[in-house]
N, C-alpha and C. Protein backbone atom coordinates (compact mmCIF):
# COMPACT_ATOMS: atom_id res chain seq x y z
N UNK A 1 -35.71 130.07 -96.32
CA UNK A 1 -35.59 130.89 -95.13
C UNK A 1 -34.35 131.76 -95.29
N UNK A 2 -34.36 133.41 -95.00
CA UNK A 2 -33.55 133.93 -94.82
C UNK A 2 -32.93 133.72 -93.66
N UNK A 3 -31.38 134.23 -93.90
CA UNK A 3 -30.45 134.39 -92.45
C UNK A 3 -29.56 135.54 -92.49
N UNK A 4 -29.19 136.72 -91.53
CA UNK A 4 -28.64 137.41 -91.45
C UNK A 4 -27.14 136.89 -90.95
N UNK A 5 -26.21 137.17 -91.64
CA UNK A 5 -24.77 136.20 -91.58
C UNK A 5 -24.42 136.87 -90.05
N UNK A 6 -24.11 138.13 -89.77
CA UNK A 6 -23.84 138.80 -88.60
C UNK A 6 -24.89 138.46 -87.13
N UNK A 7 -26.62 138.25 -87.86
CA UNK A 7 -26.83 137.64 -86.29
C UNK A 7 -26.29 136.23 -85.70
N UNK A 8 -26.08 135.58 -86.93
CA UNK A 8 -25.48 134.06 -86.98
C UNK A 8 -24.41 134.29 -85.59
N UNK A 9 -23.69 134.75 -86.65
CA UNK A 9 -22.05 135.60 -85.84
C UNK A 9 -22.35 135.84 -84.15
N UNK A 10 -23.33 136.59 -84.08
CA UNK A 10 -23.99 136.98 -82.47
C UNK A 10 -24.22 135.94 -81.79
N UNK A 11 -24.69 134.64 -82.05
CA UNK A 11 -24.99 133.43 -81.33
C UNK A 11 -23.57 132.50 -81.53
N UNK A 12 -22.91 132.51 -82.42
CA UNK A 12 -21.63 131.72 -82.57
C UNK A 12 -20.72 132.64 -83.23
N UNK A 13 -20.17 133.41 -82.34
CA UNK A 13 -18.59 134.18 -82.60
C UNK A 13 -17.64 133.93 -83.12
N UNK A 14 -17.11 132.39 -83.16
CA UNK A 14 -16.27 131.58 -84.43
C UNK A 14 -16.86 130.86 -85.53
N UNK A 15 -17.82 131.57 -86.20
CA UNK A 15 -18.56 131.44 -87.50
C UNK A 15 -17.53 131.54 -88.36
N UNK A 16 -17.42 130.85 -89.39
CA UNK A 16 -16.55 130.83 -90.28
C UNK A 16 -16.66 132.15 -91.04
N UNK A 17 -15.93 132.61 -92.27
CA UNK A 17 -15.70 134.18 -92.66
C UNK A 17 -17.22 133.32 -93.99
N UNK A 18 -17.93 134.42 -94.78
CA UNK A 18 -18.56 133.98 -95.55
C UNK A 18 -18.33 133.08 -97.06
N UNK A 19 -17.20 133.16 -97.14
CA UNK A 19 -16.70 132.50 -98.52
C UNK A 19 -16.64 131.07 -97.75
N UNK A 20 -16.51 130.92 -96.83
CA UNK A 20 -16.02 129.23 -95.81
C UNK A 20 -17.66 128.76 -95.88
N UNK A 21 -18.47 129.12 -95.71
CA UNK A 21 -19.98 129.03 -95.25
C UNK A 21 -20.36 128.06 -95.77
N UNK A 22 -20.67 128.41 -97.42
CA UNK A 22 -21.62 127.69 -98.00
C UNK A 22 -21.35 125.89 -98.34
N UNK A 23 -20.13 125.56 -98.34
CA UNK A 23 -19.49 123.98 -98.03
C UNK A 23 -19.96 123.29 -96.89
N UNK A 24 -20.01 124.54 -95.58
CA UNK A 24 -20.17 124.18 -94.69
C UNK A 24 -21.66 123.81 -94.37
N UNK A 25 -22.57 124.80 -95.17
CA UNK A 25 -23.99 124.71 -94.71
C UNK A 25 -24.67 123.47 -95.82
N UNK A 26 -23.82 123.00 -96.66
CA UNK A 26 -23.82 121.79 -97.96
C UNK A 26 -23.51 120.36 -96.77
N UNK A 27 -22.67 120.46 -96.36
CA UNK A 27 -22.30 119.58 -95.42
C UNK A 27 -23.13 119.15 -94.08
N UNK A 28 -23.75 119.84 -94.28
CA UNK A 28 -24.73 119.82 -92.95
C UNK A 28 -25.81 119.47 -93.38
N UNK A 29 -25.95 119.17 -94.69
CA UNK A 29 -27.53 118.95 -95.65
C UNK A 29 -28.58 120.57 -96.10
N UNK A 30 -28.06 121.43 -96.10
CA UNK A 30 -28.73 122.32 -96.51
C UNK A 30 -28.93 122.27 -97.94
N UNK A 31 -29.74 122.91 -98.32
CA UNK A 31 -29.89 123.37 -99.89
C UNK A 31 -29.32 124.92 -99.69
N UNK A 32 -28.56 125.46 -100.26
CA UNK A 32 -28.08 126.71 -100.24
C UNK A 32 -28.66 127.31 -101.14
N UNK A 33 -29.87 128.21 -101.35
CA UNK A 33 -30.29 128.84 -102.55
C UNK A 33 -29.26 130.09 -102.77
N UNK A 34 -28.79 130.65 -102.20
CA UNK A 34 -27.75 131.99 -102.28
C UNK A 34 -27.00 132.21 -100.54
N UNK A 35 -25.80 133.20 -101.42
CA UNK A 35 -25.56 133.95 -100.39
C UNK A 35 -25.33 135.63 -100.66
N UNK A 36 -25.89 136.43 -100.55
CA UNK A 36 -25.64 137.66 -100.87
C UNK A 36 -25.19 138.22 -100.28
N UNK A 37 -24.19 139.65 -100.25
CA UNK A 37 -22.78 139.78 -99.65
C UNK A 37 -24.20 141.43 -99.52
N UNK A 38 -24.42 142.09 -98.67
CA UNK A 38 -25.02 143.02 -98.04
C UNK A 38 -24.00 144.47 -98.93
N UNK A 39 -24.89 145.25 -99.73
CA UNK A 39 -23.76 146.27 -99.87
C UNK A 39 -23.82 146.92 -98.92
N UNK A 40 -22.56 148.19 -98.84
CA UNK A 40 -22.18 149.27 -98.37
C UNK A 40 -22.39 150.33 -99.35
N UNK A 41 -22.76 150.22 -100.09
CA UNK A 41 -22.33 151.41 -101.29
C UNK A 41 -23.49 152.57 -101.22
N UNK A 42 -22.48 153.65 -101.28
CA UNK A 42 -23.45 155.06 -100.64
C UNK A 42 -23.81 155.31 -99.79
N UNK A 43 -23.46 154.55 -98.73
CA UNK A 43 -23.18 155.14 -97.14
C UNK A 43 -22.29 155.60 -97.23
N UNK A 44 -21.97 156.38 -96.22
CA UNK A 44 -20.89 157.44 -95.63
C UNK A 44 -21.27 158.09 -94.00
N UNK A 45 -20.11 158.55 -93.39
CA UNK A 45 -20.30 158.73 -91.98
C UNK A 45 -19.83 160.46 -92.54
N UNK A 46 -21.06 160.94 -91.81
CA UNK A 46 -21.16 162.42 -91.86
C UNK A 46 -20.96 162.63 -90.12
N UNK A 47 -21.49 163.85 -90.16
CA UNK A 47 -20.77 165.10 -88.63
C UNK A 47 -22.51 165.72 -88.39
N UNK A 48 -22.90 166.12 -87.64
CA UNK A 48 -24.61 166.55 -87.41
C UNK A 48 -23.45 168.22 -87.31
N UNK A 49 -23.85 169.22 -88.14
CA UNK A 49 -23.55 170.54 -87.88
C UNK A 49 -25.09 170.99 -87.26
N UNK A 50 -25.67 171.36 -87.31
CA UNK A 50 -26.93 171.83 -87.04
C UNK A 50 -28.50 171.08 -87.37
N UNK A 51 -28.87 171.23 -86.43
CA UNK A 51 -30.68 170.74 -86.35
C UNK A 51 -31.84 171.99 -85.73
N UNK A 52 -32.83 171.71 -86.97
CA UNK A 52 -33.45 173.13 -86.80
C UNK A 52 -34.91 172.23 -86.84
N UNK A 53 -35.93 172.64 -86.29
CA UNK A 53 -37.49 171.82 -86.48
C UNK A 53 -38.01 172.15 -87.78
N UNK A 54 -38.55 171.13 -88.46
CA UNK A 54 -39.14 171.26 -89.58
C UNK A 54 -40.42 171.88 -89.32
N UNK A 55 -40.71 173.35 -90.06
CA UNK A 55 -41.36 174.35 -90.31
C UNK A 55 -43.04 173.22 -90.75
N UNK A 56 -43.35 172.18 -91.18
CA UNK A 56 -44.41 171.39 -91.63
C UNK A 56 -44.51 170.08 -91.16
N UNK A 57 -44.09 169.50 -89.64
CA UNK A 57 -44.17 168.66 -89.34
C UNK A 57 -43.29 168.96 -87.52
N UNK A 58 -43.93 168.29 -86.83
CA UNK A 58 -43.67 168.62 -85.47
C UNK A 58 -43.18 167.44 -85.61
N UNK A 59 -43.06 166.23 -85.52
CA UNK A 59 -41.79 165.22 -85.10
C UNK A 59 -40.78 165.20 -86.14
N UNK A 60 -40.54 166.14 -86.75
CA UNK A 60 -39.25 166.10 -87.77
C UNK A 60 -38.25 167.13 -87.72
N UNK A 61 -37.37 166.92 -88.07
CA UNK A 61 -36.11 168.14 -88.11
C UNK A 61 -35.14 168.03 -89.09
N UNK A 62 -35.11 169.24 -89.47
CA UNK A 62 -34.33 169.35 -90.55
C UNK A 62 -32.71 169.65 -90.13
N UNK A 63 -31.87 168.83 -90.47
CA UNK A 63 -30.36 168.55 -90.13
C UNK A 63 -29.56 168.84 -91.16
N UNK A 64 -28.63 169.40 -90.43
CA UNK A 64 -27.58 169.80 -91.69
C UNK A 64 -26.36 168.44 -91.33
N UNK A 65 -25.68 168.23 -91.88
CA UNK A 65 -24.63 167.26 -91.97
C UNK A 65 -23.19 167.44 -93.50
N UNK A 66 -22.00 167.77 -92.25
CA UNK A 66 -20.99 167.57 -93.17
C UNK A 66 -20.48 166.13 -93.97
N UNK A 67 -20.15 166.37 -95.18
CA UNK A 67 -20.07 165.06 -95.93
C UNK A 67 -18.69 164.95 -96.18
N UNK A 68 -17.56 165.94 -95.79
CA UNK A 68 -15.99 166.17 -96.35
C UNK A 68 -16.28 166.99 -96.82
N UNK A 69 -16.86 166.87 -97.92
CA UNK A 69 -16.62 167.71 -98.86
C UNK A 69 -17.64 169.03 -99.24
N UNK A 70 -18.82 168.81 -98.08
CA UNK A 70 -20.45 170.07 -98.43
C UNK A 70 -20.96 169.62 -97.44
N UNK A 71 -22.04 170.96 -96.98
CA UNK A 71 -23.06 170.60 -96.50
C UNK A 71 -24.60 170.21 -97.08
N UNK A 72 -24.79 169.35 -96.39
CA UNK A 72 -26.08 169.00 -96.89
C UNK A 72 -27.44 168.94 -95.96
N UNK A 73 -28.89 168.67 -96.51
CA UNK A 73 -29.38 168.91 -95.48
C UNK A 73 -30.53 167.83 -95.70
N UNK A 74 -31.26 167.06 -94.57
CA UNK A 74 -31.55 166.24 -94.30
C UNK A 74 -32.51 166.21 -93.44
N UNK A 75 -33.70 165.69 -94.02
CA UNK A 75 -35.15 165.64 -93.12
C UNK A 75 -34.65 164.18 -91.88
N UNK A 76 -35.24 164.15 -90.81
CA UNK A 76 -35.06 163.10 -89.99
C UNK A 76 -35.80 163.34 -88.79
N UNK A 77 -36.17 162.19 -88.50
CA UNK A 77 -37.48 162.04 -87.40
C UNK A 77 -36.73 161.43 -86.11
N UNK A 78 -36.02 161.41 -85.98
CA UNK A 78 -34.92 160.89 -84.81
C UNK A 78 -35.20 161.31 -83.97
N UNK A 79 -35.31 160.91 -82.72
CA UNK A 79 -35.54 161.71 -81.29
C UNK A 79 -34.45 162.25 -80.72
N UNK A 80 -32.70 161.66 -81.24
CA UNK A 80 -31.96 161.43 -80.15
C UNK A 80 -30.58 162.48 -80.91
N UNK A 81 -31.18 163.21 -81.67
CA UNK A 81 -30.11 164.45 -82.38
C UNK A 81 -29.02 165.02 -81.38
N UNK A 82 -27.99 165.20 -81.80
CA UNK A 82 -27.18 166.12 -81.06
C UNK A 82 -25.80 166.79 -82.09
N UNK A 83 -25.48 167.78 -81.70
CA UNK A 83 -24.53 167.83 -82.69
C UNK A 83 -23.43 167.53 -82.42
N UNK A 84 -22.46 167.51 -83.73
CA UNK A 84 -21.24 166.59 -83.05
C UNK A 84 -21.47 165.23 -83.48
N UNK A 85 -22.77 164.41 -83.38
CA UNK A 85 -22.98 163.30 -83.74
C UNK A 85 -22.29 163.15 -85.04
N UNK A 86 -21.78 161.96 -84.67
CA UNK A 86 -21.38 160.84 -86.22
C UNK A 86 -21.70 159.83 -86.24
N UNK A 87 -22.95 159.59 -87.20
CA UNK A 87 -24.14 159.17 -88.24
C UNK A 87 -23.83 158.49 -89.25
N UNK A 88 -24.45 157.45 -89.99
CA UNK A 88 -24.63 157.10 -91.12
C UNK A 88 -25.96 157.51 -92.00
N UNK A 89 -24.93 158.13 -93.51
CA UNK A 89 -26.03 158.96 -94.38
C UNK A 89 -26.15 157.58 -95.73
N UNK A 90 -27.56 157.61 -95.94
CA UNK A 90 -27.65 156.59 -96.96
C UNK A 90 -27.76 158.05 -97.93
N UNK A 91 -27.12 157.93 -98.98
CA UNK A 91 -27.01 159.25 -100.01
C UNK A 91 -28.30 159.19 -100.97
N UNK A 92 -28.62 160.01 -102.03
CA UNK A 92 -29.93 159.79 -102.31
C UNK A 92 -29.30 158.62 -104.02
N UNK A 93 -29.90 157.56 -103.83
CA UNK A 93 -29.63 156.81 -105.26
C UNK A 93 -29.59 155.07 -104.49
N UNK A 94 -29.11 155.34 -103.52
CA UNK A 94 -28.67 154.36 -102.46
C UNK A 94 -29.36 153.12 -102.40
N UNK A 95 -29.52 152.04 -102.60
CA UNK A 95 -30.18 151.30 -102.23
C UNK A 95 -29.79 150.54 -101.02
N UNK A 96 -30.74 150.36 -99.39
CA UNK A 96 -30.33 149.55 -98.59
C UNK A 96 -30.21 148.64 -98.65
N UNK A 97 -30.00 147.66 -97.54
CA UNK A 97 -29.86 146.35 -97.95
C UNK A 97 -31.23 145.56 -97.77
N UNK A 98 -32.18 146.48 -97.08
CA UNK A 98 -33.85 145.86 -97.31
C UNK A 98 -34.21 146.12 -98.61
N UNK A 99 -33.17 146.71 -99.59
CA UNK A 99 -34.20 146.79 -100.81
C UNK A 99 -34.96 148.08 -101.15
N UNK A 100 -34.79 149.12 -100.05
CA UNK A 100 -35.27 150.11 -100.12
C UNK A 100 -34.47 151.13 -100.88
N UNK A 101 -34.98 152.10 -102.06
CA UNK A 101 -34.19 152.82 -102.59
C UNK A 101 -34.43 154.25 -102.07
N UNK A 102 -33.01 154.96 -102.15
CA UNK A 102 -33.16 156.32 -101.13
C UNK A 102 -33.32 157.34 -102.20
N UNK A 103 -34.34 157.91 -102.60
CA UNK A 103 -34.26 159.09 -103.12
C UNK A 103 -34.37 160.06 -102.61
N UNK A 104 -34.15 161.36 -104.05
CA UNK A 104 -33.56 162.87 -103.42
C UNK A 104 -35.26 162.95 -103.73
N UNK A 105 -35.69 164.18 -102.76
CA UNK A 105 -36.76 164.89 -103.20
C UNK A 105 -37.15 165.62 -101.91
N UNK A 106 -38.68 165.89 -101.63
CA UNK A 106 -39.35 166.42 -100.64
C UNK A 106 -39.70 165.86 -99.28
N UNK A 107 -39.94 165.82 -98.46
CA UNK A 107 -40.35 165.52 -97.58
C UNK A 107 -41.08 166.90 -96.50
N UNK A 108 -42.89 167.10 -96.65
CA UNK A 108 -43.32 168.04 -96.17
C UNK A 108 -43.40 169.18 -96.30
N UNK A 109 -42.52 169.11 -97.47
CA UNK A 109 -42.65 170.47 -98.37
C UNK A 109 -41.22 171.12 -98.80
N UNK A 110 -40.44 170.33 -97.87
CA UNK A 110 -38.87 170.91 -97.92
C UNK A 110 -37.92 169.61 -98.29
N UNK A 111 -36.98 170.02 -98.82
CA UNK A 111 -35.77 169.13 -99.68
C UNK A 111 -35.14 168.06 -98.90
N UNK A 112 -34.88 166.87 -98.94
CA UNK A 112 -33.92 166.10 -98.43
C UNK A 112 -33.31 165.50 -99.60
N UNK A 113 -31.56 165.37 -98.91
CA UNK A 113 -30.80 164.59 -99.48
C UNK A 113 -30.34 163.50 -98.92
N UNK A 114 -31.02 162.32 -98.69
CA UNK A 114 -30.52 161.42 -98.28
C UNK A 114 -31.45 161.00 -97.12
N UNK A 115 -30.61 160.11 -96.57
CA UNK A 115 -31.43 159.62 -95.03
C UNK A 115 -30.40 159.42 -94.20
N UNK A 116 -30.44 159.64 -92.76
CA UNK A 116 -29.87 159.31 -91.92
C UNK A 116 -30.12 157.82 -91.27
N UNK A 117 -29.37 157.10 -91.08
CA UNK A 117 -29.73 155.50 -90.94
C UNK A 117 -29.88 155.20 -89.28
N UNK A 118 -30.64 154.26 -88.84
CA UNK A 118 -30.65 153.39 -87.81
C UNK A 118 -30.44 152.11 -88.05
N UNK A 119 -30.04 151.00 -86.98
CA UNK A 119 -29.52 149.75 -87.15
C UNK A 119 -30.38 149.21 -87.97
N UNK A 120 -31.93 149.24 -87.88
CA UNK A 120 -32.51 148.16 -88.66
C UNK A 120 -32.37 148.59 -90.36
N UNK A 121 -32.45 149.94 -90.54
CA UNK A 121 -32.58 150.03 -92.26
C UNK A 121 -31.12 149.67 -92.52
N UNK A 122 -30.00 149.47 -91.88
CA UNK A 122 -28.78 148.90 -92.34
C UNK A 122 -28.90 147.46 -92.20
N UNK A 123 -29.82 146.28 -91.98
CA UNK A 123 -29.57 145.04 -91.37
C UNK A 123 -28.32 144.87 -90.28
N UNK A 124 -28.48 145.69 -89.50
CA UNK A 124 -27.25 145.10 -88.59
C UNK A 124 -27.93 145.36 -87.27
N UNK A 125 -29.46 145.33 -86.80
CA UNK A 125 -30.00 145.07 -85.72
C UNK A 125 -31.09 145.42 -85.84
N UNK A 126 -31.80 145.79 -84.76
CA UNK A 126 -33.42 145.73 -85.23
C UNK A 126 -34.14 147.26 -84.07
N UNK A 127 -33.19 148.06 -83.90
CA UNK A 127 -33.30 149.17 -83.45
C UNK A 127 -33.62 150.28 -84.49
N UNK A 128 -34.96 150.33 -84.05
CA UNK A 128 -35.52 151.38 -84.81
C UNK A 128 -35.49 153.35 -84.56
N UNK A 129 -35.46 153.05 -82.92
CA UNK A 129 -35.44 154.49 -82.22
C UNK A 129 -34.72 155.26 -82.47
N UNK A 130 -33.34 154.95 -82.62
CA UNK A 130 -31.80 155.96 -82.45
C UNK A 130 -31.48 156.09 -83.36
N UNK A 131 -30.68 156.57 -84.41
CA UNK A 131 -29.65 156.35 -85.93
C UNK A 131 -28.45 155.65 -84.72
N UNK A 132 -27.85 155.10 -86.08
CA UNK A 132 -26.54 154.43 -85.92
C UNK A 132 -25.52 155.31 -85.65
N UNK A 133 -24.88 155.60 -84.33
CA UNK A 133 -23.95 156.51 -83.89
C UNK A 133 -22.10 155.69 -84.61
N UNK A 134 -21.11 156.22 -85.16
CA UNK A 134 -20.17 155.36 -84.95
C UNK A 134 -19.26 156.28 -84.30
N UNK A 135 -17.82 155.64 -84.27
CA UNK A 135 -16.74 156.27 -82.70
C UNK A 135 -16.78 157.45 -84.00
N UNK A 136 -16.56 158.42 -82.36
CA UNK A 136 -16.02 159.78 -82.76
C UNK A 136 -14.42 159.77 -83.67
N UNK A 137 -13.65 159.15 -83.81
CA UNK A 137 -12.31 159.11 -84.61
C UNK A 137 -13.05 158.71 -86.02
N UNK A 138 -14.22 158.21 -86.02
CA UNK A 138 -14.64 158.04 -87.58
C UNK A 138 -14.49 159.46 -88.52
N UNK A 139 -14.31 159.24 -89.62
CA UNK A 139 -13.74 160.06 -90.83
C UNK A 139 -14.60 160.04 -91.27
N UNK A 140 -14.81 161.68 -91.18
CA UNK A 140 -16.32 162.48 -91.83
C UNK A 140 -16.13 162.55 -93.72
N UNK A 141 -16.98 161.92 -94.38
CA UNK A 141 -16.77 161.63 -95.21
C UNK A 141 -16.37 160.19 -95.75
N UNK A 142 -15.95 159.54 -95.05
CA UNK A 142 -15.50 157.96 -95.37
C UNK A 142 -17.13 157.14 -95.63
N UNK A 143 -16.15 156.27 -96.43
CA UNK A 143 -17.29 154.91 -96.22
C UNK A 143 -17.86 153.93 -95.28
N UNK A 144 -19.14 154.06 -94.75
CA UNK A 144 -19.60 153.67 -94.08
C UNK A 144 -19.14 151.94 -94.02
N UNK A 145 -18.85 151.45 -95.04
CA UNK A 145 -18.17 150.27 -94.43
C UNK A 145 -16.76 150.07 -94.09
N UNK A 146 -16.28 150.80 -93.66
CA UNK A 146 -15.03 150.67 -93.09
C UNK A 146 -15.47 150.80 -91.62
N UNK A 147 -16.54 151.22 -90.73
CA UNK A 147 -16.94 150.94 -89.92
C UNK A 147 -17.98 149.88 -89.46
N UNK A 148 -18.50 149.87 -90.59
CA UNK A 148 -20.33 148.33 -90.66
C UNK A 148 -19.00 146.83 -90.94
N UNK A 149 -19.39 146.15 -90.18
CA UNK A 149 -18.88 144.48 -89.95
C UNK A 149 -19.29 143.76 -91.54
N UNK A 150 -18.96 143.07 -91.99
CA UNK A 150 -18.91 142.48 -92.95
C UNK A 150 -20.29 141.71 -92.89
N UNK A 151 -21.41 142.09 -93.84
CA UNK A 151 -22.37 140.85 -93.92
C UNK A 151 -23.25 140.50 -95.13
N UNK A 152 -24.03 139.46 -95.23
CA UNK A 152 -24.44 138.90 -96.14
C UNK A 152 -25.99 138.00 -95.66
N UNK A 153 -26.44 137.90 -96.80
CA UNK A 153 -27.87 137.44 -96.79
C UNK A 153 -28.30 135.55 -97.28
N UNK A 154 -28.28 135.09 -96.40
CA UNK A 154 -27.90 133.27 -96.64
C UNK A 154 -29.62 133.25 -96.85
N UNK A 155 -29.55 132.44 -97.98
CA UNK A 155 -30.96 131.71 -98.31
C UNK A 155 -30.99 130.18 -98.47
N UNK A 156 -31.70 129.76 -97.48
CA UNK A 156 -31.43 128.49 -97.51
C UNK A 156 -32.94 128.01 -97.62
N UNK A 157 -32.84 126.60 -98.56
CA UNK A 157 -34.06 125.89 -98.33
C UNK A 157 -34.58 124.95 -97.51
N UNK A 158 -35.04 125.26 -96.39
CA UNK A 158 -35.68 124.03 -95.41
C UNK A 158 -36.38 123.23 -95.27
N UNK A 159 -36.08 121.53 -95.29
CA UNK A 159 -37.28 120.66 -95.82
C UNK A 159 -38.12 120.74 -94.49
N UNK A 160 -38.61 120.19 -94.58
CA UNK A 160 -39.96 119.60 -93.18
C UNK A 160 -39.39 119.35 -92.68
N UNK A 161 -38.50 118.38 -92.03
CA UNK A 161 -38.33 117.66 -91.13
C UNK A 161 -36.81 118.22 -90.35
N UNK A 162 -36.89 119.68 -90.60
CA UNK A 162 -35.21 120.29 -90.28
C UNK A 162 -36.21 121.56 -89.27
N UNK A 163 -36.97 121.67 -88.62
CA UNK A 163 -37.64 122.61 -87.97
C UNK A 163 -36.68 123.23 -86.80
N UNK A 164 -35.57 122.53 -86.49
CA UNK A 164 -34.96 122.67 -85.68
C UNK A 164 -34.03 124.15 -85.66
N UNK A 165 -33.86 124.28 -86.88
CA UNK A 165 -32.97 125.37 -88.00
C UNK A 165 -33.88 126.34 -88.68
N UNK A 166 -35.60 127.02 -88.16
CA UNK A 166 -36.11 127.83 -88.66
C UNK A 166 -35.73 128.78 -87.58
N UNK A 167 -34.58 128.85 -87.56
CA UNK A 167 -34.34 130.01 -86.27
C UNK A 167 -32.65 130.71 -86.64
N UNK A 168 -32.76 131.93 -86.50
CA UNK A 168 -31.47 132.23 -86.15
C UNK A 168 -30.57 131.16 -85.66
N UNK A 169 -30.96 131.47 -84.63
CA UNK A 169 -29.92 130.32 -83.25
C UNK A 169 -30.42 129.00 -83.55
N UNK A 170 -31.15 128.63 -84.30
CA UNK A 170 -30.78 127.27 -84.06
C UNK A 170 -30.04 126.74 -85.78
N UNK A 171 -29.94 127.94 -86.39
CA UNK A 171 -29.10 127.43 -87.39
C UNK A 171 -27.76 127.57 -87.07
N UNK A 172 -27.29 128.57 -86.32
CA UNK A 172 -25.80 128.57 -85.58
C UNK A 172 -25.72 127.19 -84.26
N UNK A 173 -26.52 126.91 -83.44
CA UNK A 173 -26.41 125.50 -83.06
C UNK A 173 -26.01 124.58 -83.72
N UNK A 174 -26.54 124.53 -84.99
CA UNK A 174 -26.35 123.47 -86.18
C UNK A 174 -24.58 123.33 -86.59
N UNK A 175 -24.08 125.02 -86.89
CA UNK A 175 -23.29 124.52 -87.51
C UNK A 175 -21.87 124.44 -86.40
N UNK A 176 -22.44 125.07 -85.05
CA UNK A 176 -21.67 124.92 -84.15
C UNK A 176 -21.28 123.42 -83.77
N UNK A 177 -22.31 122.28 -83.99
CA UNK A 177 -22.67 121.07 -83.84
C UNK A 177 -21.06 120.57 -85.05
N UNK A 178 -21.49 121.15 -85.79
CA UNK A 178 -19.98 120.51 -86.28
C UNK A 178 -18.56 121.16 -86.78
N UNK A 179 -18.67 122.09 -86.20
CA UNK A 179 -17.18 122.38 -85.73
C UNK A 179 -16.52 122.49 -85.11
N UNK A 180 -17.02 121.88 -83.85
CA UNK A 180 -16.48 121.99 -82.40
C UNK A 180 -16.31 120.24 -82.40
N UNK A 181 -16.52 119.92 -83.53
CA UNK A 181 -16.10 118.37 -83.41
C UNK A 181 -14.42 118.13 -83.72
């Protein structure tokens, strides 16, 4: 069974940091098959300069976005555009943390570089509607993890008789169960 370390975090707020974890989830009788640390790499928080409707598709728009250093331009189906927005751009090479790889190419007949992200293609929620807005003092051009929370991908093996722990929350119950001792 997978676990998202950050929803963990959401049900028990004094979760240990991830290097503390895996002793802890040993101690509790887990089988720990992994823990994978979620990259950041090739995100970046861009600026929305302009949004224009894509000329071959009525729910799409073609967005321009400063990167620091260029503009670039970017197919996106977002409902909730504005400019001024600061966004997370998965760059084109990118791989998310679902595994999905971002390439450069077409979309409808016209060029994109990249993707603009929402919570769920980052694993850090399951909001599909909006992109991921961060604070306006974010640094156009920076790395998107200097704003994304630290997380990682726990694989654990569950025998039969642990049904209690096929859950988010009830694997943070678990380990809440013994550290509040």
């Amino acid at each position: 069974m997978k676990y998202l370390y950050s929803w963990l975090k959401e049900y028990y707020p004094a979760l240990p940091n991830v290097a503390e974890l895996e002793p802890l989830l040993v101690q509790l009788g887990h089988d720990v098959e992994s823990i994978t640390p979620v990259s950041r790499d090739g995100l970046i928080i861009v600026e929305i300069g302009d949004i224009q409707k894509h000329p071959n598709a009525s729910r799409l728009n073609l967005v321009t976005v400063n990167t620091g250093t260029q503009s670039v331009r970017v197919v996106c189906g977002a409902p909730d555009l504005m400019i001024g927005q600061k966004v997370v751009l998965a760059q084109p090479g990118t791989v998310l943390p679902s595994g999905k790889p971002i390439p450069s190419g077409q979309i409808r007949g016209v060029e994109t570089n990249g993707m603009l992200c929402a919570e769920d293609e980052l694993a850090i929620g399951e909001d599909h509607t909006h992109l991921l807005q961060v604070d306006s003092d974010a640094i156009v051009g920076g790395s998107a993890s200097d704003y994304l929370a630290q997380d990682a991908i726990i694989t654990l093996d569950i025998t039969s008789d642990r049904g209690d722990v096929l859950s988010h929350f009830g694997l943070a119950r678990d380990i809440t169960s013994v550290r509040e001792k």
